[in-house]
C-alpha atoms as a PDB file:
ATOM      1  CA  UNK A   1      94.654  52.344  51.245  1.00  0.00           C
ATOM      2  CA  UNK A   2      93.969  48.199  51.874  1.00  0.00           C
ATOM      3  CA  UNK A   3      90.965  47.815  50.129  1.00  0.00           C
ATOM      4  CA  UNK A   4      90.732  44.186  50.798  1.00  0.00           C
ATOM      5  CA  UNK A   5      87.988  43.019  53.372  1.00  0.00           C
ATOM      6  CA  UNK A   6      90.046  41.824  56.125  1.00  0.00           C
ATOM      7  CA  UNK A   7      91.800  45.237  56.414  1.00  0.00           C
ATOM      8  CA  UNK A   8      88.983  46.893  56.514  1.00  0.00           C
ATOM      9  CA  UNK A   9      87.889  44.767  59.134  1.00  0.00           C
ATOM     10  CA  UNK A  10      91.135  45.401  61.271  1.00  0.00           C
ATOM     11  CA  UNK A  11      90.844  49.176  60.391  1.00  0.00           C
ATOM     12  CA  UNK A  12      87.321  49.124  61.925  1.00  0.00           C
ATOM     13  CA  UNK A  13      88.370  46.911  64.833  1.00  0.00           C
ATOM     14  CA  UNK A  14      90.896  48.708  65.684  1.00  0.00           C
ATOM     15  CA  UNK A  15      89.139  52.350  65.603  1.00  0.00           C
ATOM     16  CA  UNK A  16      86.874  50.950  68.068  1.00  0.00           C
ATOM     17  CA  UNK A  17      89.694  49.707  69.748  1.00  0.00           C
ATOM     18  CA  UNK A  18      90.843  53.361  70.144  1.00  0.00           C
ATOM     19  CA  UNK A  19      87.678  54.953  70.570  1.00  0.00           C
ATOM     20  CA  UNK A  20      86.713  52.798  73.940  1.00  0.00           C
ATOM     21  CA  UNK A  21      90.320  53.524  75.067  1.00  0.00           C
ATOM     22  CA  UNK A  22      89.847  57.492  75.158  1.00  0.00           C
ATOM     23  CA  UNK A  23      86.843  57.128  76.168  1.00  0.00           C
ATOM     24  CA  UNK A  24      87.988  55.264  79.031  1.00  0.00           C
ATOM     25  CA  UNK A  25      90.412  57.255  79.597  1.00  0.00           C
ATOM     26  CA  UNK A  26      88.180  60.918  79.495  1.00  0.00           C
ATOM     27  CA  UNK A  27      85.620  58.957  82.056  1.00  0.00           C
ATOM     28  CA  UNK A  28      88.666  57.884  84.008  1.00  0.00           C
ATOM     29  CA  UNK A  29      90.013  61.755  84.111  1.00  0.00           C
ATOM     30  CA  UNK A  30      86.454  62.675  84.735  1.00  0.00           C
ATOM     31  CA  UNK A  31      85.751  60.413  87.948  1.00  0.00           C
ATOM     32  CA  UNK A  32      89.662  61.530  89.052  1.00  0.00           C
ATOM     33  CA  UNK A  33      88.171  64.901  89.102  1.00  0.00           C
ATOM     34  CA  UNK A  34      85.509  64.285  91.135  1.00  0.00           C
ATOM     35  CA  UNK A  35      87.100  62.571  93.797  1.00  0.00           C
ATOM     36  CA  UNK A  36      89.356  65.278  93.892  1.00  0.00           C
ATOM     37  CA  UNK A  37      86.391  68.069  94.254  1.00  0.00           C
ATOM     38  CA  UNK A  38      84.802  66.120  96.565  1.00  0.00           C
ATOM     39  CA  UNK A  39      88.245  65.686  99.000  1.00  0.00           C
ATOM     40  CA  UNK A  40      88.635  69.703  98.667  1.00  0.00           C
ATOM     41  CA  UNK A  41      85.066  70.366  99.671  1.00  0.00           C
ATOM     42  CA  UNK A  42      84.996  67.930 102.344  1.00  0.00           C
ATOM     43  CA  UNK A  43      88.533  68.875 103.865  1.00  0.00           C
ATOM     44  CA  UNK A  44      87.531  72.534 103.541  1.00  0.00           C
ATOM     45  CA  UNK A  45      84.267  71.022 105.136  1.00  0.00           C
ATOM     46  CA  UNK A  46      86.108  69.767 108.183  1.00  0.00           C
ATOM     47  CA  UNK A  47      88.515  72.968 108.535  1.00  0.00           C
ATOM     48  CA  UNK A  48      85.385  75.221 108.975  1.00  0.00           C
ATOM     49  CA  UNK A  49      83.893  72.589 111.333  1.00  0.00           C
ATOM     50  CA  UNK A  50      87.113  73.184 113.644  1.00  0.00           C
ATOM     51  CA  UNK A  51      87.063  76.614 113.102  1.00  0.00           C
ATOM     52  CA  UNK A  52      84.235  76.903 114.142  1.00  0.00           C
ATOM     53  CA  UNK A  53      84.287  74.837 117.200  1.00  0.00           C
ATOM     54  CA  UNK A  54      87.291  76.899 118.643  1.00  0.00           C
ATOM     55  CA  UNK A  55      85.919  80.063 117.893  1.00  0.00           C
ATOM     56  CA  UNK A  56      82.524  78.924 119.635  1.00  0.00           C
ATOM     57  CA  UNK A  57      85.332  78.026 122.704  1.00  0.00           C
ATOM     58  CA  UNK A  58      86.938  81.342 122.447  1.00  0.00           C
ATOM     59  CA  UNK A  59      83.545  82.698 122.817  1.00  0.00           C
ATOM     60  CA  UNK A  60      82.025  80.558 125.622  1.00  0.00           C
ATOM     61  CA  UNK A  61      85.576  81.320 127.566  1.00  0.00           C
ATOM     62  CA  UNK A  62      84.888  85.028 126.935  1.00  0.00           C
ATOM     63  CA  UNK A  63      81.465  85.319 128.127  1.00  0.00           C
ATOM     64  CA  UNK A  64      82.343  82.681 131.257  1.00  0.00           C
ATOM     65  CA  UNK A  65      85.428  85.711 132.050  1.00  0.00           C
ATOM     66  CA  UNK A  66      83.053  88.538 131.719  1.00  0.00           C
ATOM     67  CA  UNK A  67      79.856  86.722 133.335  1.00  0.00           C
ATOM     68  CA  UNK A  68      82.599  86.368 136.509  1.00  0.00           C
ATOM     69  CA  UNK A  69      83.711  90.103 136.309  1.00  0.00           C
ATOM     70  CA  UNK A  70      80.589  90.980 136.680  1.00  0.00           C
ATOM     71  CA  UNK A  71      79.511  88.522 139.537  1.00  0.00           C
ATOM     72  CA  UNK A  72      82.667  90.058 141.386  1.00  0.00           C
ATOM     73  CA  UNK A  73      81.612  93.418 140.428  1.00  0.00           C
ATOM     74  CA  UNK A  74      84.657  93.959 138.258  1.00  0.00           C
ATOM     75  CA  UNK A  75      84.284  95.677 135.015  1.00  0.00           C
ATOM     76  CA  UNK A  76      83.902  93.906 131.875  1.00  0.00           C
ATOM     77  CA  UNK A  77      86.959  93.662 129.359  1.00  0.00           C
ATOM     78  CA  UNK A  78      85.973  94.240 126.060  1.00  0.00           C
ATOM     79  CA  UNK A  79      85.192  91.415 124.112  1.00  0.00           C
ATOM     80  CA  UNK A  80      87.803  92.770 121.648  1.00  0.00           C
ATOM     81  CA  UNK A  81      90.421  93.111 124.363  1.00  0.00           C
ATOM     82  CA  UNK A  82      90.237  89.190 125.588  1.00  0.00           C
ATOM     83  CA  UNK A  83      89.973  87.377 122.103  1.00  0.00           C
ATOM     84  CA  UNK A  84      93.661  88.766 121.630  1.00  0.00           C
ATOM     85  CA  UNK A  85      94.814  86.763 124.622  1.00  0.00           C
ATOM     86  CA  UNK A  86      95.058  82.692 123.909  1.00  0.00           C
ATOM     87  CA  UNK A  87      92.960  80.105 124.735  1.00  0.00           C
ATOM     88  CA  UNK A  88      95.518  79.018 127.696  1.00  0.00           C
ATOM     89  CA  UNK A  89      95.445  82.780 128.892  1.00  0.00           C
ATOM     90  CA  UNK A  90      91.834  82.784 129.131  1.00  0.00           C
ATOM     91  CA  UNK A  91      91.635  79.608 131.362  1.00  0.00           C
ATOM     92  CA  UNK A  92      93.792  80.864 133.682  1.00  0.00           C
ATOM     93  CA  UNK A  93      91.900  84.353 133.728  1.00  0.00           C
ATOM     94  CA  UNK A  94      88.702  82.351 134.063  1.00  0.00           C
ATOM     95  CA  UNK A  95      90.602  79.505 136.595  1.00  0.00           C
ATOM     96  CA  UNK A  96      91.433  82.870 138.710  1.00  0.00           C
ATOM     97  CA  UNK A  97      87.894  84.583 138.294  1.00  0.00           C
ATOM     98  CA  UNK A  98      86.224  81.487 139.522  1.00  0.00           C
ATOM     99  CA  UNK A  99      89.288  80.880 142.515  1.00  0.00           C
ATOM    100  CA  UNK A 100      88.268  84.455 144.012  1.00  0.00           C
ATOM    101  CA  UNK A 101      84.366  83.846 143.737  1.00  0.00           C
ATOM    102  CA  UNK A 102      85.026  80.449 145.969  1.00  0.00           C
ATOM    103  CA  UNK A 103      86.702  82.442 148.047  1.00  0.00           C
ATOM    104  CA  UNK A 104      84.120  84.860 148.647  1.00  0.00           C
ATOM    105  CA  UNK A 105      81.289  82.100 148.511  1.00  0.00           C
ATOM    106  CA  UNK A 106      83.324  80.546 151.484  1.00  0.00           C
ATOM    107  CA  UNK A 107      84.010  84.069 153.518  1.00  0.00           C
END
């Protein structure tokens, strides 16, 4: 279309121009991407961490309830039964466990 040299030389500089900017701009999309995986996995990361860590305190407040029943010579509740109850419920069940093996301790 502009055969003369100095278009050509424009037209060239000018592709290159617009090559380097999309590529830019894919490399650009592509690093956005990975930051973005990398926040999900480590947020999802950090929710299992705390899930974890409350069910393992669910669990130690459990067996601390049913290690006292049995101490006391109560029956067990299920396992099933006490992870229904919250974890403010099962302090004071274990607060009350401990309070009456004290007492006994002290008798």
């Amino acid at each position: 279309m502009f055969p003369d040299l100095e278009f050509q030389q424009a037209i060239v500089c000018l592709e290159k121009i617009s090559s380097t900017t999309e590529d830019k701009a894919m490399h650009d999309q592509r690093e956005k991407a990975q930051r973005d995986y990398d926040w999900m996995l480590s947020t999802a990361r950090n929710q299992g961490i705390e899930q974890g860590v409350e069910k393992g305190r669910e669990e130690a407040f459990i067996g601390a309830i049913q290690a006292l029943q049995q101490i006391l010579g109560d029956a067990a509740t299920d396992t099933q039964k006490l992870s229904r109850h919250s974890d403010i419920e099962l302090k004071t069940k274990q607060a009350e466990l401990q309070e009456r093996v004290r007492s006994r301790l002290s008798s």
